[in-house]
Protein backbone atom coordinates (compact mmCIF):
# COMPACT_ATOMS: atom_id res chain seq x y z
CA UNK A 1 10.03 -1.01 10.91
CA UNK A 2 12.85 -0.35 8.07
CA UNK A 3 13.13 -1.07 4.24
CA UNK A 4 14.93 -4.18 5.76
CA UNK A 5 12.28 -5.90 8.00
CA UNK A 6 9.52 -7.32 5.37
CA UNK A 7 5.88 -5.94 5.98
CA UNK A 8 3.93 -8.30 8.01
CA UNK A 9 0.37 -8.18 6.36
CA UNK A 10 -1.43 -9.64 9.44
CA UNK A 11 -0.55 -6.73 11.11
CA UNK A 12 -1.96 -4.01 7.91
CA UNK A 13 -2.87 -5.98 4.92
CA UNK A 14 -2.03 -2.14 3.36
CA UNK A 15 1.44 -2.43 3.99
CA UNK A 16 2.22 -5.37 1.28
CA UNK A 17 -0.66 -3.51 -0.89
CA UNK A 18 1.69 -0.61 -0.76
CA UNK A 19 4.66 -2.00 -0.97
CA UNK A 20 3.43 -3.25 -4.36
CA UNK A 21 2.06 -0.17 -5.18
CA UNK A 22 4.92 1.77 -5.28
CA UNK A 23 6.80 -1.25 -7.10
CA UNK A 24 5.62 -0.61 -9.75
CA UNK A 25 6.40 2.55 -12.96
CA UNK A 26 7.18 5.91 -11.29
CA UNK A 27 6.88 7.85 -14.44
CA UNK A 28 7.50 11.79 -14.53
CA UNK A 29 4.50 13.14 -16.88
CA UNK A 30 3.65 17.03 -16.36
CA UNK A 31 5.81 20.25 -14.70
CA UNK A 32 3.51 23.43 -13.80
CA UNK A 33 4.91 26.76 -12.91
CA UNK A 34 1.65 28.14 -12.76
CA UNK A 35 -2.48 27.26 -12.30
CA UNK A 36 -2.95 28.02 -15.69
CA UNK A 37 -0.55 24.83 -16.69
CA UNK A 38 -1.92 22.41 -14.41
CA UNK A 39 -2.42 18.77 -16.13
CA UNK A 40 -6.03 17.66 -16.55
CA UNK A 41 -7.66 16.33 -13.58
CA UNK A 42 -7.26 12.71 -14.79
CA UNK A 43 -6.34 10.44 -11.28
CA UNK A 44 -6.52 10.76 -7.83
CA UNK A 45 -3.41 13.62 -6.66
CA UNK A 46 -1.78 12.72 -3.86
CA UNK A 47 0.90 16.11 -2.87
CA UNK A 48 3.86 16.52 -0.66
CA UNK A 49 4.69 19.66 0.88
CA UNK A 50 7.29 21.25 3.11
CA UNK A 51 9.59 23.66 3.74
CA UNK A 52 12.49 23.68 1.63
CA UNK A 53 15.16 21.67 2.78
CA UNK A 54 12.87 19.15 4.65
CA UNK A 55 13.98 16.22 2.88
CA UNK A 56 10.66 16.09 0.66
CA UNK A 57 12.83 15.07 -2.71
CA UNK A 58 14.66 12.27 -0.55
CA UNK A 59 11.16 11.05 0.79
CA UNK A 60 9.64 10.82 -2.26
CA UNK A 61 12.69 9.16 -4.12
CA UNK A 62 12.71 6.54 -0.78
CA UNK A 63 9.18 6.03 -1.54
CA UNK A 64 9.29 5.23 -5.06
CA UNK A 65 13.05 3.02 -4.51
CA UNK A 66 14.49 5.27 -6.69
CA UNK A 67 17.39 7.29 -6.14
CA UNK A 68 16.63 9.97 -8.95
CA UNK A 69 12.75 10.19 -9.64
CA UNK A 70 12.68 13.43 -8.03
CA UNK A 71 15.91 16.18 -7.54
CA UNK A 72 17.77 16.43 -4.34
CA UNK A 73 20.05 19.21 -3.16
CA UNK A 74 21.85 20.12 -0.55
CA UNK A 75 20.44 23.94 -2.05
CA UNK A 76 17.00 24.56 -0.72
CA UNK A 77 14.99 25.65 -3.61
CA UNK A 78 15.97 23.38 -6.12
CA UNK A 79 11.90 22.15 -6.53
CA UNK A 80 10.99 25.03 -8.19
CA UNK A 81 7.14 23.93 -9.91
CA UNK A 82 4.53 21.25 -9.35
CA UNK A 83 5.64 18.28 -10.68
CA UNK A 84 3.52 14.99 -10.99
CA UNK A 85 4.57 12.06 -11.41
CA UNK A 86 2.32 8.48 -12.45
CA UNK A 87 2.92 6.04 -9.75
CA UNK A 88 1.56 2.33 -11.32
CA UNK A 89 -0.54 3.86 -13.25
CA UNK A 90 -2.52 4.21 -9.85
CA UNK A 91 -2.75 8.42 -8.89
CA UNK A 92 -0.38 10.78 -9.27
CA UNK A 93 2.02 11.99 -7.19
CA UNK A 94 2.60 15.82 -7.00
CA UNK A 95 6.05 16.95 -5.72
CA UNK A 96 5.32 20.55 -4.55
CA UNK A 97 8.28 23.50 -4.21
CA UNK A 98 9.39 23.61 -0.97
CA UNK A 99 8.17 27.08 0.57
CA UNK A 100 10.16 29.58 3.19
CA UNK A 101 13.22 29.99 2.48
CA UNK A 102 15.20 29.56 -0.79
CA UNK A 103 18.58 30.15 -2.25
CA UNK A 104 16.90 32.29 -4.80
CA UNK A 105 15.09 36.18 -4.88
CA UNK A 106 12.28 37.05 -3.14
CA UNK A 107 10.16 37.17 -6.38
CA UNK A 108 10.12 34.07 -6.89
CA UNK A 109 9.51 32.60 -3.25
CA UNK A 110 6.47 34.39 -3.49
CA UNK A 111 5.68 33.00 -6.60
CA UNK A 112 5.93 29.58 -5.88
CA UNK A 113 4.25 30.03 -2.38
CA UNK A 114 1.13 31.65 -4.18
CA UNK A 115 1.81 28.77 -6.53
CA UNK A 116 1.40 26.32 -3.80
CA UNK A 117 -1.52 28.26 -1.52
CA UNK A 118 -3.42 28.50 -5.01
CA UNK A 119 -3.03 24.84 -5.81
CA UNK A 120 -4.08 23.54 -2.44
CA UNK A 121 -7.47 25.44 -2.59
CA UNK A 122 -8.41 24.60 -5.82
CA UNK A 123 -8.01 20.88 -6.89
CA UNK A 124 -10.57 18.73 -6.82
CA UNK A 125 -9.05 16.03 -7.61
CA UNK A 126 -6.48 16.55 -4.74
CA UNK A 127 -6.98 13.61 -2.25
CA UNK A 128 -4.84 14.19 0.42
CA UNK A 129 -1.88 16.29 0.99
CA UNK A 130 1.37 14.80 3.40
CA UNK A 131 3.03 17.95 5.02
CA UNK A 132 6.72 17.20 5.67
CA UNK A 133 7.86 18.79 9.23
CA UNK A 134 11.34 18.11 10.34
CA UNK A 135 11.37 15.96 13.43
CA UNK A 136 14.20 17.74 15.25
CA UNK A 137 12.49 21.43 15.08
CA UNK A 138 8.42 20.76 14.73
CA UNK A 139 5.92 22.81 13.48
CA UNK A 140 7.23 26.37 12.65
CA UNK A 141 4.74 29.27 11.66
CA UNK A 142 5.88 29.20 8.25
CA UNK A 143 3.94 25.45 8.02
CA UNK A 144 1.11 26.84 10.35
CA UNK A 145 0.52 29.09 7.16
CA UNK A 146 0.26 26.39 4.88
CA UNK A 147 -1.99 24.06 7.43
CA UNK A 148 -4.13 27.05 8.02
CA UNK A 149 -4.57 27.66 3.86
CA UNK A 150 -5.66 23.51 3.83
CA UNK A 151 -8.01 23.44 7.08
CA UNK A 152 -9.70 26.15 4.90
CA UNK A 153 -10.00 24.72 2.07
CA UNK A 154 -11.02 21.31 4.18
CA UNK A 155 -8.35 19.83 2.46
CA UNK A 156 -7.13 16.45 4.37
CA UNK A 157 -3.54 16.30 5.35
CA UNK A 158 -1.32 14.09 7.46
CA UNK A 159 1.87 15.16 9.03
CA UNK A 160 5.10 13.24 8.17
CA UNK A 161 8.26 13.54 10.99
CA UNK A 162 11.24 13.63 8.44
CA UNK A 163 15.00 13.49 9.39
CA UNK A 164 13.53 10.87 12.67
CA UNK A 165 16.57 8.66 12.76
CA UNK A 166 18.22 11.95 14.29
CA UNK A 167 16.58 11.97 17.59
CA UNK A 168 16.53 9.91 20.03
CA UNK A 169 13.47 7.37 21.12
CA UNK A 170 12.74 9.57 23.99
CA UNK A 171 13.04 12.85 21.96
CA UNK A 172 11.24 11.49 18.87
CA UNK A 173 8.08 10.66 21.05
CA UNK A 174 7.65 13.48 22.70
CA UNK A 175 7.95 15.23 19.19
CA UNK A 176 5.59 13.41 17.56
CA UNK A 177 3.10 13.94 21.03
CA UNK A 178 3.43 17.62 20.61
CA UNK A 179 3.19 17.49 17.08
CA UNK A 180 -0.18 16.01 17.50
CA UNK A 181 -1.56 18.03 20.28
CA UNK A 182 -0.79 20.85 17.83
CA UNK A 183 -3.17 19.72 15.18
CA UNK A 184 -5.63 17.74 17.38
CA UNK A 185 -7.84 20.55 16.94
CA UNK A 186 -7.87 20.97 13.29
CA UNK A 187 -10.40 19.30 11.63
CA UNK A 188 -9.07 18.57 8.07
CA UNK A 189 -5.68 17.00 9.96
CA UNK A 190 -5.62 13.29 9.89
CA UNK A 191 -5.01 12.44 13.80
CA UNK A 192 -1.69 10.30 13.23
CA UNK A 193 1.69 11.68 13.08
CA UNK A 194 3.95 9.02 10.59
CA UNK A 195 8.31 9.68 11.77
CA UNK A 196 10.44 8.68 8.66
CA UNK A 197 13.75 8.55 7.28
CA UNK A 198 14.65 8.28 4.12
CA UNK A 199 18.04 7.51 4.70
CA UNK A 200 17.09 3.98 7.51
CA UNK A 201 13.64 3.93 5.84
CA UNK A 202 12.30 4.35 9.11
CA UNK A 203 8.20 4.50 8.46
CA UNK A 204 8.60 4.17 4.76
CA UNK A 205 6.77 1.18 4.85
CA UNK A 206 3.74 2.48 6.35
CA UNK A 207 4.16 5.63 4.77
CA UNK A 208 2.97 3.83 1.57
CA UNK A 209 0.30 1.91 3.31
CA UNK A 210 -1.44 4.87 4.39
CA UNK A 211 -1.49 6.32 0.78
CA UNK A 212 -2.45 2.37 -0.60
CA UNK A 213 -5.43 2.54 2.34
CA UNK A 214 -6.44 5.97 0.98
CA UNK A 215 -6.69 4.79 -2.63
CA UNK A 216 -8.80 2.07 -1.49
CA UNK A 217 -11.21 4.38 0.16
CA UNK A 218 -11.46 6.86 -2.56
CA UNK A 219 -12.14 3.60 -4.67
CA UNK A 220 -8.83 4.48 -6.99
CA UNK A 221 -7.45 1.08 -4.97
């Protein structure tokens, strides 16, 4: 399904539920460089991670339907803090810094990927996290770090396929199969793998149904 086929809500009543969800005010409220900064826990947090240059920025702006709500760059690093944004009023949205590599020093990598590692373990109010892989090279050890800091933490997670429109059918499936036999086993890994693009809108669509069903569950919907 693309941005251009309407949801069919006899297929997932979420999808229109989502749809509207994310139709509504994407406001930026709260930057954190650090745990000591972090906004009061106020609404269900909803995070995206991913290794920088994944396409995380695009996602998020193709999620929203806005072109600017969160910076894109063709210069991995550019995310450089937790930033949340209010989606409808509904939960918040947390943009995380892209970790591995980064046009800047070393210094500051690491500080943003303790950033991140520190953030993940400790939120309560963190409902699910959506870990951005790009579809044409899977699951690299750099994101097996980050997966293996959440199944600890028994965070819940869901892998996203970015950058899908770039493979084939054939190639995208078996992708997304060994994407899931990779995380099959791991028990705080929702057992769906979502392919998107943010540039067809491939899976956008049920990208926000899934967060609209999640709401629902953790009664925020």
């Amino acid at each position: 399904m693309t941005e251009t086929s309407p949801p069919n809500p006899d297929v997932d009543p979420f999808l229109e539920i989502g749809r509207k969800l994310f139709a509504g005010e994407a406001d930026f409220i709260w930057a954190a460089n650090s745990l000591k900064n972090l906004p009061p826990m106020s609404k269900v947090e909803i995070a995206f991670a991913g290794r920088s240059n994944v396409g995380k920025s695009s996602l998020v702006n193709a999620l929203t339907g806005r072109n600017t709500l969160a910076r894109t760059s063709h210069t991995p690093g550019r995310t450089q803090q937790l930033n949340f944004f209010n989606i409808n009023d509904r939960f918040h949205l947390v943009d995380m810094p892209g970790y591995g590599y980064a046009a800047v020093d070393k210094e500051k990598v690491a500080a943003w990927t303790q950033l991140i590692h520190d953030y993940l373990r400790g939120r309560a109010s963190l409902a699910r996290v959506y870990v951005l892989i790009d579809a044409r090279h899977g699951i690299k050890p750099v994101d097996e770090t980050v997966l293996q800091t959440l199944g600890t933490a028994a965070v819940s997670y869901q892998i996203v396929l970015t950058k899908a429109d770039e493979l084939k059918k054939g190639e995208l499936d078996k992708r997304m199969a060994e994407t899931l036999q990779k995380i099959e086993k791991r028990a705080a890994a929702y057992p769906e793998i979502l392919p998107t693009s943010s540039r067809t809108g491939l899976g956008i669509p049920e990208l926000r149904a899934k967060v609209a069903q999640l709401l629902s569950e953790r009664g925020a919907g």
